[in-house]
N, C-alpha and C. Protein backbone atom coordinates (compact mmCIF):
# COMPACT_ATOMS: atom_id res chain seq x y z
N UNK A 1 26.61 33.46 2.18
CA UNK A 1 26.46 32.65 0.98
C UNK A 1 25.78 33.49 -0.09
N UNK A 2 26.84 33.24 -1.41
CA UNK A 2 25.98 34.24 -2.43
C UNK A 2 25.06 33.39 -3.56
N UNK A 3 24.21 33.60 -4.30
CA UNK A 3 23.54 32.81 -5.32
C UNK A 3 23.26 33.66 -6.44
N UNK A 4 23.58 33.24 -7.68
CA UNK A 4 23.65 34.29 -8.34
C UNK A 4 22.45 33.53 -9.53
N UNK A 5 21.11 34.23 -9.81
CA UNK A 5 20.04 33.22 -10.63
C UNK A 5 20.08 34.16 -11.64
N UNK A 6 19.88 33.62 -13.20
CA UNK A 6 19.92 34.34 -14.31
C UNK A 6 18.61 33.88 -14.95
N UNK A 7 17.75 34.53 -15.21
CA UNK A 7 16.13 34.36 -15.68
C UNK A 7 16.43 35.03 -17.11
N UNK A 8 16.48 34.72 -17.78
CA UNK A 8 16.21 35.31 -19.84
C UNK A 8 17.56 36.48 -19.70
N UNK A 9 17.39 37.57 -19.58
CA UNK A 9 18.14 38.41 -20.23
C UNK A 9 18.00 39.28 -18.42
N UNK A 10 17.73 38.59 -17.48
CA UNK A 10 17.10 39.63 -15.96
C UNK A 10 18.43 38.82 -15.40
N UNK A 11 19.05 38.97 -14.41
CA UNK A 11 20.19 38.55 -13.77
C UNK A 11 19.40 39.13 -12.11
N UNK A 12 19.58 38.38 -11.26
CA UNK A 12 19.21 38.56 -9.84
C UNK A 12 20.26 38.54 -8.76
N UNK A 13 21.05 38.57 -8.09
CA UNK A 13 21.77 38.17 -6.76
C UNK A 13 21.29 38.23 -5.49
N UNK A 14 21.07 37.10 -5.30
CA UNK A 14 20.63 36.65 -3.69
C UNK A 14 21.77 36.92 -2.65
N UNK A 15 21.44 37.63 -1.26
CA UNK A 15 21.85 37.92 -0.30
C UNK A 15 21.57 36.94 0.79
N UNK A 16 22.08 36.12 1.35
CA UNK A 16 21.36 35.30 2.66
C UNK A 16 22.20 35.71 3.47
N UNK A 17 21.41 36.67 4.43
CA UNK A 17 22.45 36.85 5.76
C UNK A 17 21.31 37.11 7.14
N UNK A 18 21.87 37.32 8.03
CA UNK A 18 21.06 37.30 9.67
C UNK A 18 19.98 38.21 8.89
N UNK A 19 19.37 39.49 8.44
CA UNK A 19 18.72 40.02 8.38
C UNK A 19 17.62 39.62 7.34
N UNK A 20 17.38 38.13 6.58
CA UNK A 20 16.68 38.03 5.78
C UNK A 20 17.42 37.93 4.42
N UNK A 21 17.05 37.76 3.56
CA UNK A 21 16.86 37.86 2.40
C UNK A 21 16.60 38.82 1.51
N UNK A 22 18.28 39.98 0.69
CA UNK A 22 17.62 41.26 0.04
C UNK A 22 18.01 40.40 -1.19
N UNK A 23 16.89 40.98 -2.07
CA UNK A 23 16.57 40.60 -3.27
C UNK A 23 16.53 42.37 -4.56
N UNK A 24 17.35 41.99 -5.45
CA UNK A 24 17.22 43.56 -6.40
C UNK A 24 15.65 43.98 -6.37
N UNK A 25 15.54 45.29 -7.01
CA UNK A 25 14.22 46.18 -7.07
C UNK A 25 13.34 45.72 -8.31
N UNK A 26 14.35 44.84 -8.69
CA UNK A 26 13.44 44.68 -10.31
C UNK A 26 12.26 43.90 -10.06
N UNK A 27 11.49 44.36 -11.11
CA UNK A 27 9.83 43.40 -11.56
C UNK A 27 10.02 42.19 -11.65
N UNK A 28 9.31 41.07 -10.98
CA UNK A 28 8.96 39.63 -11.64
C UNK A 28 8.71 39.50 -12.66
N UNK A 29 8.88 38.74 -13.15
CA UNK A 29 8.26 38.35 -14.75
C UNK A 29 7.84 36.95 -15.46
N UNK A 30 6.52 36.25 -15.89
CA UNK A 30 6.98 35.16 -16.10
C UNK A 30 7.18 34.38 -15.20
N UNK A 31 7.94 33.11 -15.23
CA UNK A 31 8.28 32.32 -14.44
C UNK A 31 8.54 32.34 -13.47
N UNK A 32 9.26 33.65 -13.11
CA UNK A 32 9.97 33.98 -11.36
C UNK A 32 8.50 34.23 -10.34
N UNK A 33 7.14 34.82 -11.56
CA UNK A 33 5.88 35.04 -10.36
C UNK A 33 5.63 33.14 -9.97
N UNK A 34 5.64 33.44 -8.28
CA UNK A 34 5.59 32.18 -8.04
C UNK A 34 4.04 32.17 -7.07
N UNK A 35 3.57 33.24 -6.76
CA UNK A 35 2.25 33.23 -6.01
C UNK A 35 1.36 32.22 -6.81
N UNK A 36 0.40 31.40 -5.89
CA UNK A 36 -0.96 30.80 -7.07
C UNK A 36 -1.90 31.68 -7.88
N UNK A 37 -2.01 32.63 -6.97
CA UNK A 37 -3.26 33.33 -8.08
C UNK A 37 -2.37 34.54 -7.99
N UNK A 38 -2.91 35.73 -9.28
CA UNK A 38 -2.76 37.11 -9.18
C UNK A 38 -4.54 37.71 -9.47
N UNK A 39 -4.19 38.84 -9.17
CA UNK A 39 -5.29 40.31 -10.16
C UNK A 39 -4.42 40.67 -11.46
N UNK A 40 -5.04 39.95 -12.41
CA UNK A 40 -4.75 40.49 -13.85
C UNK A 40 -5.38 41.02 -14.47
N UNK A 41 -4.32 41.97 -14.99
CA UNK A 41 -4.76 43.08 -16.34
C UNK A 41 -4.17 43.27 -17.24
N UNK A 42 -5.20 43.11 -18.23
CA UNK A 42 -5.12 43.06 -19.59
C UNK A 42 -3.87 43.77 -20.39
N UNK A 43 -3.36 43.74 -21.47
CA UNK A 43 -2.44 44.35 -22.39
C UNK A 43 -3.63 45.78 -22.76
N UNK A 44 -4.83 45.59 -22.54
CA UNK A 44 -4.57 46.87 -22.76
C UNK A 44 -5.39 48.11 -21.63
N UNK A 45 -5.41 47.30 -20.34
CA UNK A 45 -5.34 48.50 -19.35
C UNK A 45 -6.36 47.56 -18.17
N UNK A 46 -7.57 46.77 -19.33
CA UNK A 46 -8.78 45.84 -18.62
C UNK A 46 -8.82 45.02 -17.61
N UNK A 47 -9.49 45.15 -16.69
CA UNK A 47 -9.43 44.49 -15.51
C UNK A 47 -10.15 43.22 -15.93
N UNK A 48 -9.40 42.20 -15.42
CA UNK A 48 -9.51 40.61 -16.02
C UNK A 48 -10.34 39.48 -14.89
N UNK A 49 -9.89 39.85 -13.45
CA UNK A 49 -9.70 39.37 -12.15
C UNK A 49 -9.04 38.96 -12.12
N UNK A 50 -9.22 38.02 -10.78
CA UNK A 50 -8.42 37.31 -10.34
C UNK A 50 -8.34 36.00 -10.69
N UNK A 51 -6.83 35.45 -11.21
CA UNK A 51 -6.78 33.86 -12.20
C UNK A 51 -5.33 33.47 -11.71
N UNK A 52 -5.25 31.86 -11.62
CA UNK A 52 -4.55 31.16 -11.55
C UNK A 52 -3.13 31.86 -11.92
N UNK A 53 -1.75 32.09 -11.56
CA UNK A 53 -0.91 32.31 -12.32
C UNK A 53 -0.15 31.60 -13.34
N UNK A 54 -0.54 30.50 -13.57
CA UNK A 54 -0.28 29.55 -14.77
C UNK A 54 -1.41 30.03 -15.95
N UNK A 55 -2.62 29.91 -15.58
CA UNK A 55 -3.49 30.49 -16.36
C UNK A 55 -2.93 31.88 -17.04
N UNK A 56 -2.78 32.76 -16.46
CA UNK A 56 -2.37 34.28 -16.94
C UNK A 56 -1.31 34.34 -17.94
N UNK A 57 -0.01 33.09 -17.09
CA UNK A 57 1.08 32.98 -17.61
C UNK A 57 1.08 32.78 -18.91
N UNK A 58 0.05 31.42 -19.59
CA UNK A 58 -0.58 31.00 -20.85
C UNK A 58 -0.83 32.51 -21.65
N UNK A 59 -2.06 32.88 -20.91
CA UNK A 59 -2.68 34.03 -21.56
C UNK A 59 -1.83 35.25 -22.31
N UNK A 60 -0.62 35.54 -21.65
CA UNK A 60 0.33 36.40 -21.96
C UNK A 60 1.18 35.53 -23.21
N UNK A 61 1.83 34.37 -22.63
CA UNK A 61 2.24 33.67 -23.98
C UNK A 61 1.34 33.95 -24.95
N UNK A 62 0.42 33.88 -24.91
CA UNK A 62 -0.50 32.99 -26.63
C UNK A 62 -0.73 34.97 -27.09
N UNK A 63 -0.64 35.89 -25.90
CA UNK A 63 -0.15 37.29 -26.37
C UNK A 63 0.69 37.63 -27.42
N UNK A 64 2.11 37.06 -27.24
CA UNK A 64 3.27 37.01 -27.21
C UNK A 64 3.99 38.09 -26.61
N UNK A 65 3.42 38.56 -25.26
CA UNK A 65 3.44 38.69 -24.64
C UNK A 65 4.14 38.98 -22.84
N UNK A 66 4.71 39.55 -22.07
CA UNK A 66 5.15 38.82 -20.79
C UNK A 66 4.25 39.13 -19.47
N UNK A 67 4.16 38.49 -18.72
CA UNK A 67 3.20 38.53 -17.30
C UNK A 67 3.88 39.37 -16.53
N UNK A 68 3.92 40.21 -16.27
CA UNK A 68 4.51 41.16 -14.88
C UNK A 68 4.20 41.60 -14.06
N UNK A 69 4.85 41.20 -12.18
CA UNK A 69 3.99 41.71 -11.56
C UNK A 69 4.46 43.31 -10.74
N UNK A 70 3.08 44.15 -11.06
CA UNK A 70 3.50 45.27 -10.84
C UNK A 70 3.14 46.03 -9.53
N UNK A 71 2.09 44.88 -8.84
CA UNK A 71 2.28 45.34 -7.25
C UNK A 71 1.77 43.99 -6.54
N UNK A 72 3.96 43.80 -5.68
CA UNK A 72 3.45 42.60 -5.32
C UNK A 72 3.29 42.43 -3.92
N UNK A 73 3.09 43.28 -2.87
CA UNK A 73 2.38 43.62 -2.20
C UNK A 73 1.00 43.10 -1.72
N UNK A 74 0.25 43.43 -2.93
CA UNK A 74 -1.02 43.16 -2.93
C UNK A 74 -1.83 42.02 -2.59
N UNK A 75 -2.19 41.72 -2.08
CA UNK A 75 -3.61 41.10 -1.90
C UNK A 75 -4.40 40.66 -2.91
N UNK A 76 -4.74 39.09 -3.66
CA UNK A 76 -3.12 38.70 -4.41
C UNK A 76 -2.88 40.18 -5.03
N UNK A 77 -1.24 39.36 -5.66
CA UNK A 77 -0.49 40.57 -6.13
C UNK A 77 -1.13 40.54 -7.09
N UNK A 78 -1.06 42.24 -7.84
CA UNK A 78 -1.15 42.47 -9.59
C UNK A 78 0.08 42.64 -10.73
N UNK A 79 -1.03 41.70 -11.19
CA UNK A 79 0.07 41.31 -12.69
C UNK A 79 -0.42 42.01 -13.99
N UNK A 80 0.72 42.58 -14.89
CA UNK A 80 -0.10 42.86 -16.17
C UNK A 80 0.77 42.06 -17.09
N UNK A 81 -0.10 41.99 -18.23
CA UNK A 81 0.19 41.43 -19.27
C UNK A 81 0.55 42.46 -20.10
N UNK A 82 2.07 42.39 -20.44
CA UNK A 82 2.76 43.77 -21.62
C UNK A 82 4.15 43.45 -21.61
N UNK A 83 4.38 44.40 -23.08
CA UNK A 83 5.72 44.17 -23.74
C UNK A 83 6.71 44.59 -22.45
N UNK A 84 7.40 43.64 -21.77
CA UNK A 84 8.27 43.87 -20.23
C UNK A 84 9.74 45.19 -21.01
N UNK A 85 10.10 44.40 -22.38
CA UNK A 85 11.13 45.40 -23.00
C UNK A 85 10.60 46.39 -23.24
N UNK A 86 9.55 46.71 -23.73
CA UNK A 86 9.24 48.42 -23.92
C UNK A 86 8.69 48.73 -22.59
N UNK A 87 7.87 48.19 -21.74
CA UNK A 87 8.14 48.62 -20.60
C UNK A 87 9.49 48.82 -19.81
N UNK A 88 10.28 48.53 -19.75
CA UNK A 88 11.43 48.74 -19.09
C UNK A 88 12.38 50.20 -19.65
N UNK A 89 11.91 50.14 -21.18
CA UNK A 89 12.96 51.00 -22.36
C UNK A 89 12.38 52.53 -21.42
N UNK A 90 10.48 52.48 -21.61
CA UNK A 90 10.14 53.52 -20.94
C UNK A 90 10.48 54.38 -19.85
N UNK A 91 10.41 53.27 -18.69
CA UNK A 91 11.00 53.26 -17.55
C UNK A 91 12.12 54.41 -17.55
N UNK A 92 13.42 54.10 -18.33
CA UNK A 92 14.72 54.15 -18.68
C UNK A 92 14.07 55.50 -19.14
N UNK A 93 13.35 55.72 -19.46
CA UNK A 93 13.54 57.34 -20.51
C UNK A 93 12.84 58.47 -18.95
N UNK A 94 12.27 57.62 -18.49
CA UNK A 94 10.82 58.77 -17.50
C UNK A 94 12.34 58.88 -16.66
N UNK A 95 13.80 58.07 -16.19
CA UNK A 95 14.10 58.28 -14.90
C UNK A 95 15.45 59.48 -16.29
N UNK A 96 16.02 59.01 -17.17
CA UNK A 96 16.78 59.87 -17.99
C UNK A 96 16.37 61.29 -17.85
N UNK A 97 15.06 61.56 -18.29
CA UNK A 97 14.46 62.55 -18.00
C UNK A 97 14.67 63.43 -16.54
N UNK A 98 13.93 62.66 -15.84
CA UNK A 98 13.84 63.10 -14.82
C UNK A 98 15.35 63.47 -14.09
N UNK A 99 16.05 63.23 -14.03
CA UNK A 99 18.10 63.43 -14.20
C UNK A 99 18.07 64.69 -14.88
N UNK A 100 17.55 64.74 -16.11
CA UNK A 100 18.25 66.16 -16.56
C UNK A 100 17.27 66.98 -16.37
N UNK A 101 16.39 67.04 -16.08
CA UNK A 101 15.48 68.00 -15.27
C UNK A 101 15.71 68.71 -13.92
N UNK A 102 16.78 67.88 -13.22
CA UNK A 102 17.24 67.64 -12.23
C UNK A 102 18.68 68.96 -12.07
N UNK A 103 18.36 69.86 -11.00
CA UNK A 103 19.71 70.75 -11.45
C UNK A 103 20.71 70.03 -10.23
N UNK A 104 21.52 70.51 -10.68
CA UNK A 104 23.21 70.36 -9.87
C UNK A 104 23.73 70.90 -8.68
N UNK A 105 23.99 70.86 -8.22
CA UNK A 105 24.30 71.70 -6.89
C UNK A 105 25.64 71.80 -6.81
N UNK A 106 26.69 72.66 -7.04
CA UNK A 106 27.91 72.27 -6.98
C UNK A 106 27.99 73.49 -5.44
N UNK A 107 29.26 72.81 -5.00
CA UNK A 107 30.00 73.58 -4.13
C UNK A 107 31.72 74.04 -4.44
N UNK A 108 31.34 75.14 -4.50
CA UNK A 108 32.61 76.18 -4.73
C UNK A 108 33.28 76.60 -3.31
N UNK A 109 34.56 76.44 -3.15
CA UNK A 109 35.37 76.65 -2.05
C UNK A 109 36.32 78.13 -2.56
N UNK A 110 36.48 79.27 -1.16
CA UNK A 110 37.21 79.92 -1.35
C UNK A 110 37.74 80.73 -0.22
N UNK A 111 38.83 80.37 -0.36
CA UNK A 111 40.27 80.38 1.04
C UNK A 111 40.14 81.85 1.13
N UNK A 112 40.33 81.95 2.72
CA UNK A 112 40.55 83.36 2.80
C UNK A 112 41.98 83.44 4.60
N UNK A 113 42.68 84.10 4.43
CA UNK A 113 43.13 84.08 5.64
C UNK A 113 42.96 85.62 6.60
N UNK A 114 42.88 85.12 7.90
CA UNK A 114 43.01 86.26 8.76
C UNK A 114 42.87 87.45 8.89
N UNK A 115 44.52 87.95 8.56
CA UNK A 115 45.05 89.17 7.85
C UNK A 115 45.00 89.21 6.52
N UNK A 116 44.18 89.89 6.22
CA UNK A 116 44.17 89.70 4.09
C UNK A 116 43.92 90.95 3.94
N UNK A 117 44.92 91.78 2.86
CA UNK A 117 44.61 93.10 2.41
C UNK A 117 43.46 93.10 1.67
N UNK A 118 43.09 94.55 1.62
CA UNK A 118 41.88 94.92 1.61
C UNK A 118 41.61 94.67 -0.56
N UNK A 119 42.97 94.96 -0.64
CA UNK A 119 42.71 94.08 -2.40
C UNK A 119 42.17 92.76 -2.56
N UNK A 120 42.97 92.29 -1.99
CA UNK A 120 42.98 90.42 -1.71
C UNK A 120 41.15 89.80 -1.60
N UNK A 121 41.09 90.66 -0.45
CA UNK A 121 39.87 90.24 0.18
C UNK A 121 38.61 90.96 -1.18
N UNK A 122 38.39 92.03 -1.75
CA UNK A 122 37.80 92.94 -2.77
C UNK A 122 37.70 91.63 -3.93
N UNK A 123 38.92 91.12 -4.33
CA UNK A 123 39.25 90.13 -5.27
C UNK A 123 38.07 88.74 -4.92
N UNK A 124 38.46 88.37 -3.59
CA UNK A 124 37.94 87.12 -3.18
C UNK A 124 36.36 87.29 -2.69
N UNK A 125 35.93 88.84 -2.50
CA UNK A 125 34.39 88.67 -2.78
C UNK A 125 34.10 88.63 -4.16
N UNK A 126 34.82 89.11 -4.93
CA UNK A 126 34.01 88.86 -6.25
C UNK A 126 33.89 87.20 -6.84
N UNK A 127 34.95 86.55 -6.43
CA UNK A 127 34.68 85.04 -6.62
C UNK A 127 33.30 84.57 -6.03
N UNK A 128 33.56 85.07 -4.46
CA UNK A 128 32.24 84.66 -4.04
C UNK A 128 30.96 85.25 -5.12
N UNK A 129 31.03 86.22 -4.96
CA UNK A 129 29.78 86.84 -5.96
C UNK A 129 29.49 86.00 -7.01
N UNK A 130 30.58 85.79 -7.79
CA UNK A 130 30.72 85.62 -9.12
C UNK A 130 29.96 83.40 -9.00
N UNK A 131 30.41 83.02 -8.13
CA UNK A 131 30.47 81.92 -8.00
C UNK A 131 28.39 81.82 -7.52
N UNK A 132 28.00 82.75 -6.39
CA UNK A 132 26.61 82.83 -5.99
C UNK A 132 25.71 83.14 -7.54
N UNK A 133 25.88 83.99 -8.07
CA UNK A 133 25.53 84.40 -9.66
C UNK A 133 25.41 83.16 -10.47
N UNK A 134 25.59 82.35 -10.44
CA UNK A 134 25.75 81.58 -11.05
C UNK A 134 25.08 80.39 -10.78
N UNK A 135 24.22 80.21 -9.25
CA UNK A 135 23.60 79.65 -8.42
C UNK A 135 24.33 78.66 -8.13
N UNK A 136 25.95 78.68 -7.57
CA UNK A 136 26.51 77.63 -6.92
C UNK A 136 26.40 78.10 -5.45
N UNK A 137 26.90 76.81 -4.50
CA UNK A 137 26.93 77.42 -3.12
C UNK A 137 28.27 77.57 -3.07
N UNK A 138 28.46 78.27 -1.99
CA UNK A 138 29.87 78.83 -1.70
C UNK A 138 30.20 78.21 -0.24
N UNK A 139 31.15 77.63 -0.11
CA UNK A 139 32.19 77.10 1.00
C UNK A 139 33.21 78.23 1.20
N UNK A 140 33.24 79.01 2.24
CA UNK A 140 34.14 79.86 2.41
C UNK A 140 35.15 79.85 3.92
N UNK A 141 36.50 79.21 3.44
CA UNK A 141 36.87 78.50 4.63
C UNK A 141 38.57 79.87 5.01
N UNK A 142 38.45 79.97 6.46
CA UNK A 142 39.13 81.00 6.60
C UNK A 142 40.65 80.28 7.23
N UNK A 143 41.59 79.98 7.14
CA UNK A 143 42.78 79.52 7.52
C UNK A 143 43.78 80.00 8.29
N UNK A 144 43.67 79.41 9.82
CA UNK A 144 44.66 79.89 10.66
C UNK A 144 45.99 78.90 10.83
N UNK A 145 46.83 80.04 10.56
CA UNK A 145 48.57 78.90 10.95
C UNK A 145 48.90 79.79 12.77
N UNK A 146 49.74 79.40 12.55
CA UNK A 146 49.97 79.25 13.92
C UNK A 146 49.59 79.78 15.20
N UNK A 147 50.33 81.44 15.67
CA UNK A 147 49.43 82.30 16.55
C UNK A 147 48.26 82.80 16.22
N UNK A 148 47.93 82.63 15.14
CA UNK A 148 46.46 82.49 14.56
C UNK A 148 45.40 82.04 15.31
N UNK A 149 45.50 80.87 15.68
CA UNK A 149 44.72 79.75 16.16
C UNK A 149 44.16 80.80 17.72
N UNK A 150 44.70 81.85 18.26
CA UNK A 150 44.77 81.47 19.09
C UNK A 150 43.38 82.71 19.31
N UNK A 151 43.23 83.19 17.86
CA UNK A 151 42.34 84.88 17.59
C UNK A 151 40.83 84.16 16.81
N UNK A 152 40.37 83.24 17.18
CA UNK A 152 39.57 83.02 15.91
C UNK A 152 38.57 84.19 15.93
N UNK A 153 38.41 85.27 16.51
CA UNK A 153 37.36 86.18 16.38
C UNK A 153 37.71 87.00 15.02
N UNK A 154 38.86 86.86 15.05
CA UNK A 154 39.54 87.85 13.78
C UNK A 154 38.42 86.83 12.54
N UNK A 155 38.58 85.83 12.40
CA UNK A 155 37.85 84.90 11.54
C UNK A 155 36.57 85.25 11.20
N UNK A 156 35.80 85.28 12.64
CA UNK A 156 34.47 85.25 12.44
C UNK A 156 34.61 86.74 11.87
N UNK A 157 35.03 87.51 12.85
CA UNK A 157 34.37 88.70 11.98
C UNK A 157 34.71 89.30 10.07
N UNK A 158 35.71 88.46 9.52
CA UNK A 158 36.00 88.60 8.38
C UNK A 158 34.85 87.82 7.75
N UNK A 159 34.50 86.45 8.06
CA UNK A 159 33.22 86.18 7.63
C UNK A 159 31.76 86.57 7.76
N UNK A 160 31.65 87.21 8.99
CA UNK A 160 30.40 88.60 9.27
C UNK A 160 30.74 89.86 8.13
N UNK A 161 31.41 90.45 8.14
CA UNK A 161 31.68 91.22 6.93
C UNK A 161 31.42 91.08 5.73
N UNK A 162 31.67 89.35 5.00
CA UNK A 162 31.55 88.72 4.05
C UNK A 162 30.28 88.49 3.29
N UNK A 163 29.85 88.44 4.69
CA UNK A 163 28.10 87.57 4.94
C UNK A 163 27.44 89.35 4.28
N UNK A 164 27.60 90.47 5.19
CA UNK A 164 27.28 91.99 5.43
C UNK A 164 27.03 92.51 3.68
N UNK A 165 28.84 91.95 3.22
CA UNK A 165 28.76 92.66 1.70
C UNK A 165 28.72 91.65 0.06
N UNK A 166 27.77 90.50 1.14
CA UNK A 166 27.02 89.71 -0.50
C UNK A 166 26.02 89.47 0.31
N UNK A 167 25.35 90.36 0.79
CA UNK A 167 23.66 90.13 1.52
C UNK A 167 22.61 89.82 0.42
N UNK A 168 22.65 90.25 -0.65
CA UNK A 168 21.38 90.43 -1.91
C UNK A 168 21.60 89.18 -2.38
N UNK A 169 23.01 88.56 -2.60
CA UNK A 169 23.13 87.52 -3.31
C UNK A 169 23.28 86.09 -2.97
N UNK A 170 23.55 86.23 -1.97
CA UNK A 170 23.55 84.64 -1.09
C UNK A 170 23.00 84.93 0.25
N UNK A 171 22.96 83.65 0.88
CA UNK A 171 21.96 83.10 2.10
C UNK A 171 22.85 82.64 2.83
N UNK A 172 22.99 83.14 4.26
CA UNK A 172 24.11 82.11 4.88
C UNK A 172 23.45 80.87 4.80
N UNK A 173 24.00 79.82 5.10
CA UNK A 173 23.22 78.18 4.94
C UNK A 173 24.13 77.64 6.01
N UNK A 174 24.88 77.68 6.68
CA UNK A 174 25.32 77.12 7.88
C UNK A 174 26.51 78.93 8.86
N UNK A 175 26.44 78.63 9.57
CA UNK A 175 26.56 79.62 10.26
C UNK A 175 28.33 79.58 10.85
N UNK A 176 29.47 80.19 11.08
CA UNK A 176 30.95 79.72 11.28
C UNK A 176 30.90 79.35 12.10
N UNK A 177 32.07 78.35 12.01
CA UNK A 177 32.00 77.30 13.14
C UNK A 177 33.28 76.41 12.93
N UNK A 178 33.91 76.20 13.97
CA UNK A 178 35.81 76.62 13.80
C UNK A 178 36.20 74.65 13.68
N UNK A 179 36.41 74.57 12.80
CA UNK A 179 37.42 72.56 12.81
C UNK A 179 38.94 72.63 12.36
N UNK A 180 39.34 72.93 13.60
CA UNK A 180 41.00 72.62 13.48
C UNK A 180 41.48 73.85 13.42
N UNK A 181 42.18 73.86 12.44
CA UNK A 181 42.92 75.03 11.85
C UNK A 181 42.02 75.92 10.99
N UNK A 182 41.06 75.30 10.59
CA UNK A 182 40.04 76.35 10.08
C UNK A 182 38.20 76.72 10.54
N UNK A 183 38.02 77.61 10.00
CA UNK A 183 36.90 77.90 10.21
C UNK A 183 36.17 78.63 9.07
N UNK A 184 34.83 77.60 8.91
CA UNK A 184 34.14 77.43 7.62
C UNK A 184 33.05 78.18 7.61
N UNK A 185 32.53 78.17 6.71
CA UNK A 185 30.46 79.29 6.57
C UNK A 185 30.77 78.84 5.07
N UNK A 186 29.40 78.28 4.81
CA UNK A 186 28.43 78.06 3.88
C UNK A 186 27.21 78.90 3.07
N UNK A 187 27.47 79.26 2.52
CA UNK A 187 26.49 80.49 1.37
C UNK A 187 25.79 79.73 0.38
N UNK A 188 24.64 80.09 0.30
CA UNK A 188 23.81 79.59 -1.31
C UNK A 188 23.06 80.56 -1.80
N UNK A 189 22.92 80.36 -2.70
CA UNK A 189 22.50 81.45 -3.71
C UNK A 189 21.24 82.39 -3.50
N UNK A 190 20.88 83.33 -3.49
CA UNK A 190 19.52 83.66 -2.80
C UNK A 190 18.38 83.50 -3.58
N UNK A 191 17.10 82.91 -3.29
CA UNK A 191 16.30 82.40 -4.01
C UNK A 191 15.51 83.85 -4.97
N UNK A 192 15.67 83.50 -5.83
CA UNK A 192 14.47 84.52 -6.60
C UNK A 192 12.68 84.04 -7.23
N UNK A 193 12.57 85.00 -7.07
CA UNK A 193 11.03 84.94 -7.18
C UNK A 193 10.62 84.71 -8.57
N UNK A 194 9.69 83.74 -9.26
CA UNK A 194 9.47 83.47 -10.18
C UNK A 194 8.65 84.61 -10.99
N UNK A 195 8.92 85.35 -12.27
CA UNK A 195 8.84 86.15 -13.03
C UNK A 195 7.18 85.98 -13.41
């Protein structure tokens, strides 16, 4: 059974299933605090005590104001009294932030088979290189067709070689290890030391 409650401009969806009751991450606010008492604090940081939550509720109105509780946990819970929209706008900027602060990790894939001339292979370390340089990780997956299957040492050791001649620049990060028709190794970039 779903319930879907809409409070001002906050939208909620109730879950009722064998495991309880999940409820979204968002803050109470207002009307939805349903405890009798909280620990309130002030709009501007002041510890108030502990008061009725109708009382507080007032107090924040005649603010103009909203009541929010910000740990409800607690023993009673704590509520503050503050702008819930510029609190929230904030919110929105500290996690924005924190995202592009945040680097990327991409994974770069690059095929190699068996028997590969010694051009081929010259070519396909420099991708690798070129791809580690750049601080991506490298997926380097080696592809056996048919009587292939039957040599995977030929594999490993083209990826021991691999591993041998981009030692400065990448890290193995998982070690070969054969699924199906192929057999994979994982490279990341090698860490450098801060300047």
């Amino acid at each position: 059974m779903w319930d879907d409650v809409a409070w001002g401009s906050v939208a909620i969806t109730l879950s009722f299933s064998s495991l309880g009751v999940l409820i979204s991450a968002e803050a109470r606010i207002n009307e939805r605090i349903r405890v009798p008492e909280v620990r309130l604090v002030g709009p501007s940081g002041e510890q108030v005590g502990i008061v009725r939550t109708d009382d507080a509720r007032k107090l924040a109105y005649d603010a103009d104001l909203d009541l929010v509780e910000v740990a409800p946990k607690a023993k009673p819970p704590v509520a503050k009294i503050m702008d819930y929209g510029k609190y929230k706008y904030e919110q929105d900027q500290k996690a924005r932030e924190a995202r592009k602060n945040q680097q990327q990790t991409v994974v770069k894939e690059q095929k190699f088979r068996p028997k590969i001339d010694e051009h081929d292979y010259q070519t396909k370390k420099g991708n690798v290189e070129r791809f580690l340089e750049k601080g991506n990780k490298v997926k380097v997956t080696i592809m056996f067709r048919g009587r292939e299957q039957s040599r995977p040492e030929l594999g490993y050791r083209l990826l021991e070689r691999l591993a041998d001649d981009i030692g400065e620049l990448g890290v193995v990060e998982s070690r070969p290890k054969q699924d199906g028709r192929n057999m994979t190794m994982v490279f990341g970039p090698a860490r450098k030391g801060k300047k």
